[in-house]
Protein backbone atom coordinates (compact mmCIF):
# COMPACT_ATOMS: atom_id res chain seq x y z
CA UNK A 1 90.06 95.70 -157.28
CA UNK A 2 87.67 97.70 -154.99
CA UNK A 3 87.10 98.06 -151.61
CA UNK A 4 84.06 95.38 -149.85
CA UNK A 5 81.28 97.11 -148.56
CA UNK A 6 79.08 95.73 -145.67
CA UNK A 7 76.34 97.63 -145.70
CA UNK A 8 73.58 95.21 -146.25
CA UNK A 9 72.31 91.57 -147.36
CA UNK A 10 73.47 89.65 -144.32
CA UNK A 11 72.78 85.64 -143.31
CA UNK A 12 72.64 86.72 -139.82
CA UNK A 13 71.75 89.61 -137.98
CA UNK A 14 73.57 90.25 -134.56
CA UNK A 15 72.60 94.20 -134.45
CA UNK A 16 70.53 95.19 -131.12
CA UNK A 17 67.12 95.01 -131.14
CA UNK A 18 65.06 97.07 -128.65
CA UNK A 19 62.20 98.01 -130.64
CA UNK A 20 59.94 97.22 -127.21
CA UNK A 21 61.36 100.30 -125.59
CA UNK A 22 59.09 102.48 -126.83
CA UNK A 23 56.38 101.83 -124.02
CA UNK A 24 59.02 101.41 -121.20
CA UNK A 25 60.52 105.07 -122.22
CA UNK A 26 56.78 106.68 -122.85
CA UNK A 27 55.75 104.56 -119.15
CA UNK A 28 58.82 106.32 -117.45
CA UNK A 29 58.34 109.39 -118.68
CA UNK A 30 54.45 109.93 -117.66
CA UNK A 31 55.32 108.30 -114.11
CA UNK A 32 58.52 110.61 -113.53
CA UNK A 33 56.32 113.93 -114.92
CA UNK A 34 53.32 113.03 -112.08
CA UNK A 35 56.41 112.35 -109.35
CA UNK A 36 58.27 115.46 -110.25
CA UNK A 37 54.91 118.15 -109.81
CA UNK A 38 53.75 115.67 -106.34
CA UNK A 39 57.19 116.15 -104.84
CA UNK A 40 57.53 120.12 -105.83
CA UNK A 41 54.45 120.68 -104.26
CA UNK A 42 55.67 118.40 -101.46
CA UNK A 43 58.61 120.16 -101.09
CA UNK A 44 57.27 123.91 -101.10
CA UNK A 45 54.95 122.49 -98.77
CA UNK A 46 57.28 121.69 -96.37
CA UNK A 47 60.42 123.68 -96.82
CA UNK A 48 62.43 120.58 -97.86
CA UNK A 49 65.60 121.67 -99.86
CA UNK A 50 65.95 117.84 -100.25
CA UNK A 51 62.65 117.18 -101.42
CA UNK A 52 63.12 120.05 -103.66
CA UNK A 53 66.48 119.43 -105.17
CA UNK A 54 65.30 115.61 -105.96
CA UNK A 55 62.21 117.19 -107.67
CA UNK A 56 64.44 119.20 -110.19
CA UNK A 57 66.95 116.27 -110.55
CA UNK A 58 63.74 114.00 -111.55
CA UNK A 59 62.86 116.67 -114.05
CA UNK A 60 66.01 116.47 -115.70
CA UNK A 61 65.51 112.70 -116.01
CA UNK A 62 62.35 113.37 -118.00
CA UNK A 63 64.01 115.14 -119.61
CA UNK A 64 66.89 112.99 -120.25
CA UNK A 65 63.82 110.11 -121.27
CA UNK A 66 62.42 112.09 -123.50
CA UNK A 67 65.44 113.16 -125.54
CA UNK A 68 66.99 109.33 -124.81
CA UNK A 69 63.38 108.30 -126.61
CA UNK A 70 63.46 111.01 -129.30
CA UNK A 71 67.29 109.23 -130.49
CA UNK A 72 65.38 106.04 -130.48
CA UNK A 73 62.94 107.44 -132.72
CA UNK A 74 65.48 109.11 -135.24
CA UNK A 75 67.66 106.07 -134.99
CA UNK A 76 64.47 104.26 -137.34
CA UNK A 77 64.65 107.38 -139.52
CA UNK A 78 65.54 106.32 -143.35
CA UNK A 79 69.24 107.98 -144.16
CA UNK A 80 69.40 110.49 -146.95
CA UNK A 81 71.72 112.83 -149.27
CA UNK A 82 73.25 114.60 -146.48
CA UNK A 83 73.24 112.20 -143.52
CA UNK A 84 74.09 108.91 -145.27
CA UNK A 85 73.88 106.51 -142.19
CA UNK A 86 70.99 108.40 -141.02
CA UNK A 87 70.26 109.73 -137.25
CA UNK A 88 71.27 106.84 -135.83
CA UNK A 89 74.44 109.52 -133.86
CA UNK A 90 71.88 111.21 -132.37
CA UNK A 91 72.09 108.67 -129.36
CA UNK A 92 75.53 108.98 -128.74
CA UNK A 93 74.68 113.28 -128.57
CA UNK A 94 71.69 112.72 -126.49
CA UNK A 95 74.45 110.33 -123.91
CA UNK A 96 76.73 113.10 -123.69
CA UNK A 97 73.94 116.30 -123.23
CA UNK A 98 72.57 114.01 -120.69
CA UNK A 99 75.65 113.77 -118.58
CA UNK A 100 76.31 117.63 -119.10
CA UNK A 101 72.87 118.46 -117.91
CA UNK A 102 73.97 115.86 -114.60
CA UNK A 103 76.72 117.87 -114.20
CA UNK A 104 74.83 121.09 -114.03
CA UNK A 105 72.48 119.67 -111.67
CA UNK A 106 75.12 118.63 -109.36
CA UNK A 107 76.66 122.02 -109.06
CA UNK A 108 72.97 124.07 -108.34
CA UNK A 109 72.65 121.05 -105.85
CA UNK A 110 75.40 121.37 -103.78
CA UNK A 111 75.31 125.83 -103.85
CA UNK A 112 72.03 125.82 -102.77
CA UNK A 113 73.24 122.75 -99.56
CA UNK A 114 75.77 125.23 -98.75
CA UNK A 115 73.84 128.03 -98.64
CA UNK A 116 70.60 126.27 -96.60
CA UNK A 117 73.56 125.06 -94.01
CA UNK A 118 73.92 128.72 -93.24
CA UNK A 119 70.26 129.25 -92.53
CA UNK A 120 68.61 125.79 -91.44
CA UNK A 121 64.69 125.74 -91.05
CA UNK A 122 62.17 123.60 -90.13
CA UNK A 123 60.73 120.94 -92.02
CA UNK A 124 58.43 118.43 -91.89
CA UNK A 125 59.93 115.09 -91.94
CA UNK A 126 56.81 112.88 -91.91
CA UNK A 127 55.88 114.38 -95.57
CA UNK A 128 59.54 113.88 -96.83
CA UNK A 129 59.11 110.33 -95.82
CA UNK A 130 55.85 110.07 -97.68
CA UNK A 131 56.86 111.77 -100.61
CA UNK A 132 60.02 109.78 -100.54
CA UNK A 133 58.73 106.38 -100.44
CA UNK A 134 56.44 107.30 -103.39
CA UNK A 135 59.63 108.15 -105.46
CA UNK A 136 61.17 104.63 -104.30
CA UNK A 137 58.33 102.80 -105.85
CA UNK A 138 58.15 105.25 -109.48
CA UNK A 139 61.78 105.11 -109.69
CA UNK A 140 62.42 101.49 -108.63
CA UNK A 141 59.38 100.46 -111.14
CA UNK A 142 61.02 102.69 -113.81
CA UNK A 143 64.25 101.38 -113.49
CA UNK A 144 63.12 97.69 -113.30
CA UNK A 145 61.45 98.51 -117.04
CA UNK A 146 65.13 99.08 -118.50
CA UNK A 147 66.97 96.47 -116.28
CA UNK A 148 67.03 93.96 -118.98
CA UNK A 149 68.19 95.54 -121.85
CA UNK A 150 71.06 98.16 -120.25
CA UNK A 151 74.12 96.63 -121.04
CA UNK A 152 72.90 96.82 -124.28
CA UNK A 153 72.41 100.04 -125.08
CA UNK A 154 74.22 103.53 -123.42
CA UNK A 155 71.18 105.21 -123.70
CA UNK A 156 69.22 102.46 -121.85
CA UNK A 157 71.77 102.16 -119.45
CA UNK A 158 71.86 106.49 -118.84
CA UNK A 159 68.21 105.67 -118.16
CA UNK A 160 67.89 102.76 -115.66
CA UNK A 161 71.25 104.33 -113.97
CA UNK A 162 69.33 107.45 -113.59
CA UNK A 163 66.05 105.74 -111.97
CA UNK A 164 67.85 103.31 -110.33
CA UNK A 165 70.46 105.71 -108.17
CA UNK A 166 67.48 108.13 -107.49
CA UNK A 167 65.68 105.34 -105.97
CA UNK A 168 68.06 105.21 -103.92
CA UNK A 169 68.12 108.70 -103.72
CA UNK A 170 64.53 108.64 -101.95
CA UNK A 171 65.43 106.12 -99.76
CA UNK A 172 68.05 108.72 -98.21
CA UNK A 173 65.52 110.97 -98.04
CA UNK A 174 63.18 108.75 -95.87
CA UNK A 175 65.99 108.18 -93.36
CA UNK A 176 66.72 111.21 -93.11
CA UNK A 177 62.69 112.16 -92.60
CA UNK A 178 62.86 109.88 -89.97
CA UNK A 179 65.63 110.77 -88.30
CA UNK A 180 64.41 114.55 -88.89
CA UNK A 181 60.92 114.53 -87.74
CA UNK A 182 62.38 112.35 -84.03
CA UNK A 183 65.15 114.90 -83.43
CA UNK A 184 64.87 118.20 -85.20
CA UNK A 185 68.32 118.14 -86.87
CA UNK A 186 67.17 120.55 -89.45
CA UNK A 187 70.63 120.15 -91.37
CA UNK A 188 70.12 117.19 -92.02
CA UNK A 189 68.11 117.99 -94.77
CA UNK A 190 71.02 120.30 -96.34
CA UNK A 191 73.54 117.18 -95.70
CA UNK A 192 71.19 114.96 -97.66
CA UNK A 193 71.19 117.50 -100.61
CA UNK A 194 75.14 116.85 -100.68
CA UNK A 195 75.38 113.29 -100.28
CA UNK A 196 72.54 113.03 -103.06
CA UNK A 197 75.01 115.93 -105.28
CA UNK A 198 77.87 113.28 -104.75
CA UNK A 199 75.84 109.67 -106.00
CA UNK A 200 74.72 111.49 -108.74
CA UNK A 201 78.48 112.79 -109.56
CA UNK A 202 79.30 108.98 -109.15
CA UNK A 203 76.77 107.21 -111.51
CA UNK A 204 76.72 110.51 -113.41
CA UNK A 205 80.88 109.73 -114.12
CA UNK A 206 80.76 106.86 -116.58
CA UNK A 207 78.03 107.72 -118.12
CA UNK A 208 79.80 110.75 -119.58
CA UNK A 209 83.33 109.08 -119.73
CA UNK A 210 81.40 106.50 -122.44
CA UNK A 211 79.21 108.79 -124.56
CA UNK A 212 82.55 111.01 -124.42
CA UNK A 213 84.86 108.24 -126.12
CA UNK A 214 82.05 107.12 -128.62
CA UNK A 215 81.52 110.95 -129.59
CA UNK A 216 85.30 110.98 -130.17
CA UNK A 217 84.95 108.41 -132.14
CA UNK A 218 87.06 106.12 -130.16
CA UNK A 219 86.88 102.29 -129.70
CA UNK A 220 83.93 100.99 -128.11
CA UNK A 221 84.32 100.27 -123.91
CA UNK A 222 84.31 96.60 -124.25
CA UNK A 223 86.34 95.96 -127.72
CA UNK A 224 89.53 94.63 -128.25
CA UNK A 225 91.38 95.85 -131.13
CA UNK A 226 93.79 93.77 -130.63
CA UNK A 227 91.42 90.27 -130.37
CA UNK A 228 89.32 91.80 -133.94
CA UNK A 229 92.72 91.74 -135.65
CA UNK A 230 93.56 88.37 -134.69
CA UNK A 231 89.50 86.88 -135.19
CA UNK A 232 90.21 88.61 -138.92
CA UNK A 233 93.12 87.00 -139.44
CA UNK A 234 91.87 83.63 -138.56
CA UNK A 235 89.89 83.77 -141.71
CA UNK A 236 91.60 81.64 -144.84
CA UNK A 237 93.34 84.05 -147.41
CA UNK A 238 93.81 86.54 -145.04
CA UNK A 239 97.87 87.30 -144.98
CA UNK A 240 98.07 90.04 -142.56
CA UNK A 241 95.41 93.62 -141.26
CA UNK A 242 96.80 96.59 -140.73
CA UNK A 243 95.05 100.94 -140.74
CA UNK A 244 92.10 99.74 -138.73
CA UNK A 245 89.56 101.79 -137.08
CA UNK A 246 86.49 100.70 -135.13
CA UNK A 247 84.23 103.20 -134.03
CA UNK A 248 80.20 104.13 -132.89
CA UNK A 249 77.90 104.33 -135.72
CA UNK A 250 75.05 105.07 -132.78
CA UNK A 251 74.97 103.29 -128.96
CA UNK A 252 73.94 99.70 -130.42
CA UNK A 253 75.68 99.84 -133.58
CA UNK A 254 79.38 99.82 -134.50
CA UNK A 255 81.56 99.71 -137.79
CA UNK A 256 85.03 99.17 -139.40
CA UNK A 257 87.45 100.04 -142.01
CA UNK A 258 90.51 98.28 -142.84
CA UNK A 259 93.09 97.63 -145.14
CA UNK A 260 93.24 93.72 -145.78
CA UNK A 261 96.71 92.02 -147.34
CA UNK A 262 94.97 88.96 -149.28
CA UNK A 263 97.20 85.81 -150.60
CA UNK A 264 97.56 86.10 -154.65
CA UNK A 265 95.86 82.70 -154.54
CA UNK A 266 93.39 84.12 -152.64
CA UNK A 267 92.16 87.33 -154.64
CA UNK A 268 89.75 85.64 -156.74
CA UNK A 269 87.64 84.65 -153.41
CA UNK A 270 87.71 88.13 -152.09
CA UNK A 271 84.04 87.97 -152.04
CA UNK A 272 84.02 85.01 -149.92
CA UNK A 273 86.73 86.02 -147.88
CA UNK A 274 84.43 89.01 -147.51
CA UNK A 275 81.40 86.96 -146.15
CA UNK A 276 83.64 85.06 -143.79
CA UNK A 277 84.99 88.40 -142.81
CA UNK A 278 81.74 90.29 -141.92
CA UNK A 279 80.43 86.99 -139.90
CA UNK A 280 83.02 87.06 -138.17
CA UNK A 281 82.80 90.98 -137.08
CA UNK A 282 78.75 90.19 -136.60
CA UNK A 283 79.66 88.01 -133.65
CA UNK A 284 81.69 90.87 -132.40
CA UNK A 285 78.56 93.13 -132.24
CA UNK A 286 80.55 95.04 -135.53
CA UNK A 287 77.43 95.66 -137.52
CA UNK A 288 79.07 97.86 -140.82
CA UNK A 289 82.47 97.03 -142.40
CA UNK A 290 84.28 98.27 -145.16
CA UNK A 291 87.87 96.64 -146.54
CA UNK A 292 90.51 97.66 -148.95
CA UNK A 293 92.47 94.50 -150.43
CA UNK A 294 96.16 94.62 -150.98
CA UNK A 295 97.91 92.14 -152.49
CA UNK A 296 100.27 90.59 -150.31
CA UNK A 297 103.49 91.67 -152.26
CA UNK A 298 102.69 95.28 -152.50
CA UNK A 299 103.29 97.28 -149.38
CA UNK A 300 101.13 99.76 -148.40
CA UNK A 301 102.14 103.17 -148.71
CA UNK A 302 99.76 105.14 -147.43
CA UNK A 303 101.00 107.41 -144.23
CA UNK A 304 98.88 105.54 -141.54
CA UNK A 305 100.40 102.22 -142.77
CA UNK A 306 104.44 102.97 -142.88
């Protein structure tokens, strides 16, 4: 007998749907683009390293909307010959460059706070605080566009994590403006650069700890492999699971193999031990399956099973 396949023809569908993203991503990116050229010009303007630094980290999170949209795109793309589940990966890449580029950032950041320590100058706060409370509303407004849907997708969540943390990036940046502009503590600006190098590092952290498992092809962050092998062997005819593996077909979209033992009594229902099967894995956001059937008095003797 042959393996099931769960590839298609479902009752229910309990994939992710966030086809509505495409005007929250194109609406962040054309706000962010505007932000990033006002506060450059802000910053040269003033001879804000802070204003400066924020400017360059808000272009990488253009540029981390664009690519997160461009995955979102490909992830509709038909698969083909080559790539037989499609692009739908291509989000789980785009997580991980995302969190590389973060890193990157964080390390021109905090050189350049050293070096501006060394040789303070003067800036002018009451334009950082302008500037500043201009990013608090794009970014806030951003983030609020992918509040709803980021604990469902990593990509969504890279997205209103970055908005959201340089929101409160900018709001730094006003207190120190103030504090700036009322007693001319020049550094100020350099220890803002640093403390905005180190919230990045934080929400920066699990972004690339979770793109880094899925890439590896480990378990989802939130699955039990443990509780999918007992929900699987809840189901009637179902003697015993064993050589499973769960992994990321994309952010939103998961799948499994495994290696069923199935009651002699029970082999001529294999197809409706498969349905039962593959509703049950739907409810566990496991969108793909495939099984192998054993019967239950044959052992498997395959290495991963002895």
């Amino acid at each position: 007998m042959g393996a099931g396949h769960d590839h298609s023809h479902h009752h229910h569908d309990h994939s992710v749907k966030l086809d509505h993203l495409n005007k929250a991503f194109i609406w962040g990116i054309g706000l962010n683009i505007t932000f990033v050229v006002v506060e450059a010009i802000a910053g040269l303007y003033s001879g804000s390293l802070a204003l400066l630094t924020d400017a360059g980290h808000n272009l990488s999170d253009v540029a981390s909307l664009a690519l997160a949209l461009l995955a979102y795109k490909l992830t509709k793309v038909n698969s083909n010959k080559v790539y037989t589940y499609g692009y739908k990966r291509s989000t789980i890449l785009v997580s991980f460059f995302n969190a590389v580029i973060l890193f990157a950032a964080i390390g021109v950041i905090v050189y350049e706070a050293i070096e501006r320590f060394t040789q303070p100058q003067a800036i002018a706060g009451d334009t950082i605080i302008w500037v500043a409370l201009t990013g608090i509303a794009i970014n806030g407004f951003t983030a609020w566009l992918f509040m709803k849907d980021k604990e469902k997708d990593l990509n969504v969540k890279g997205a209103y994590m970055h908005m959201a943390v340089d929101a409160l990036v900018s709001l730094g940046v006003v207190l120190s403006g103030v504090v700036i502009a009322y007693t001319g503590w020049f550094w100020l600006d350099s220890a803002v650069s640093i403390i905005i190098a180190i919230v990045i590092l934080i929400g920066t952290w699990g972004l690339f700890k979770d793109s880094l498992r899925l890439e590896m092809d480990g378990v989802p962050k939130d699955m039990d492999l443990a509780a999918i092998k007992a929900e699987l062997l809840k189901a009637d005819g179902v003697v015993d699971i064993h050589h499973v593996h769960v992994w990321a077909l994309s952010t939103t979209e998961n799948a499994l193999t495994a290696h069923l033992v199935i009651a002699p009594e029970a082999v001529d229902r294999f197809d409706q031990i498969k349905h039962d099967l593959r509703h049950r894995l739907e409810h566990l956001d496991i969108n793909h399956s495939t099984f192998e059937p054993e019967f239950s008095e044959k052992k498997c003797d395959e290495p991963q099973c002895c």
